[in-house]
Protein backbone atom coordinates (compact mmCIF):
# COMPACT_ATOMS: atom_id res chain seq x y z
CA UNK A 1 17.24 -23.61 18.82
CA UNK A 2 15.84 -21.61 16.10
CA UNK A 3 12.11 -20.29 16.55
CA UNK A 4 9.68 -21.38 13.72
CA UNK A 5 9.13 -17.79 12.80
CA UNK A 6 12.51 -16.81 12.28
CA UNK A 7 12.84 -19.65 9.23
CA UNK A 8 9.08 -19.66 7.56
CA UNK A 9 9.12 -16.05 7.09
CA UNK A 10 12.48 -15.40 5.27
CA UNK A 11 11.56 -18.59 2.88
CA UNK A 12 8.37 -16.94 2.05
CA UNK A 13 9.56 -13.43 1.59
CA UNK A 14 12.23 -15.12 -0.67
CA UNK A 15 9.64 -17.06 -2.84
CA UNK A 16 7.70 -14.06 -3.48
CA UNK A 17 10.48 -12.11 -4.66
CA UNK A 18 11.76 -15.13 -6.83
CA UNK A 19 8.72 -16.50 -7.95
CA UNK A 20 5.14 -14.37 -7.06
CA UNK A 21 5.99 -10.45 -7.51
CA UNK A 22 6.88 -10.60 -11.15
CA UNK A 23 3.67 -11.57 -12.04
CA UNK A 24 1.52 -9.76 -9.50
CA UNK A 25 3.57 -6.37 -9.12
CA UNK A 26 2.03 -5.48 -12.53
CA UNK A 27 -1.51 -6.30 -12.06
CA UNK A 28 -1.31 -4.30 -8.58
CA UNK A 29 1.18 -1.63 -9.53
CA UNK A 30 -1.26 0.73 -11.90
CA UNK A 31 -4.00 0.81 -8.58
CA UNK A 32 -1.05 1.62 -5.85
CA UNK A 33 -0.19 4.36 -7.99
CA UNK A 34 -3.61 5.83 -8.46
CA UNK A 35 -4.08 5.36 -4.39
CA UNK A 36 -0.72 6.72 -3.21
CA UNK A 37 0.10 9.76 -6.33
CA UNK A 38 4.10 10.74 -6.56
CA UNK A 39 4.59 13.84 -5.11
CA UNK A 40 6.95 15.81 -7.35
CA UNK A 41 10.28 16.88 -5.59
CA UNK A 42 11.01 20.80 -4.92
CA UNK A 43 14.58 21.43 -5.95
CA UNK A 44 16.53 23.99 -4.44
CA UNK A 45 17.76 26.96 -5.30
CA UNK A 46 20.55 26.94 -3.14
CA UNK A 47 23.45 24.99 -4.55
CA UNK A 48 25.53 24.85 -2.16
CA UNK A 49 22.77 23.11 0.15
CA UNK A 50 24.56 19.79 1.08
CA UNK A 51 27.64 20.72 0.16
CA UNK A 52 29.87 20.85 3.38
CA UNK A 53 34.21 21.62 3.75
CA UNK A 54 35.39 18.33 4.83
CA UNK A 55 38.52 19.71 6.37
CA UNK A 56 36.26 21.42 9.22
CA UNK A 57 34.84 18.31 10.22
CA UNK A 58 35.81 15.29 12.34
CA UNK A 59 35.02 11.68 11.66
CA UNK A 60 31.63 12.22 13.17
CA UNK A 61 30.92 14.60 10.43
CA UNK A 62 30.68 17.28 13.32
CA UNK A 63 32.35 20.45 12.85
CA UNK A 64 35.85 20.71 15.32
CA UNK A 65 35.93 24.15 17.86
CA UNK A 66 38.93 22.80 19.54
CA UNK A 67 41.88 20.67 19.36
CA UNK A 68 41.61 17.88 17.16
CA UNK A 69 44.64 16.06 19.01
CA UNK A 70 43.99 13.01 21.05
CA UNK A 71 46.08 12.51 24.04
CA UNK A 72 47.00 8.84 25.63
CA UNK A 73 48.21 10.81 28.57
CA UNK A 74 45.92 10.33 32.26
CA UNK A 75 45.29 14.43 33.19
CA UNK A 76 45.32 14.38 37.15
């Protein structure tokens, strides 16, 4: 059995997207950004920040030291 909770709230949240936030989003929107400013983003001068070899890396994303073979074999 489903709890009350776990059907009211999605129905709501999905009414106030549909219906509610496209006519209060812009009558709250121009005091949310005088409360909470944008901070402007540094950029970097380092281009190749990010940037990593993909051939040095496992699936993980981890850069490989060792073999990159995986064995079926039991070692004893």
């Amino acid at each position: 059995m489903v709890c009350i909770p776990c059907i009211v709230i999605p129905v709501l949240l999905w009414v106030y997207k549909k219906f509610l936030e496209p006519y209060i989003y812009p009558l709250v929107a121009p005091i949310v950004s005088r409360i909470w400013p944008r901070k402007t983003i540094q950029e970097s001068s380092d281009q190749n920040k990010g940037q990593g070899d993909c051939k040095a890396a496992n699936m993980n994303g981890l850069p490989t030291t060792g073999p990159t073979e995986i064995s079926d074999k039991k070692k004893d």
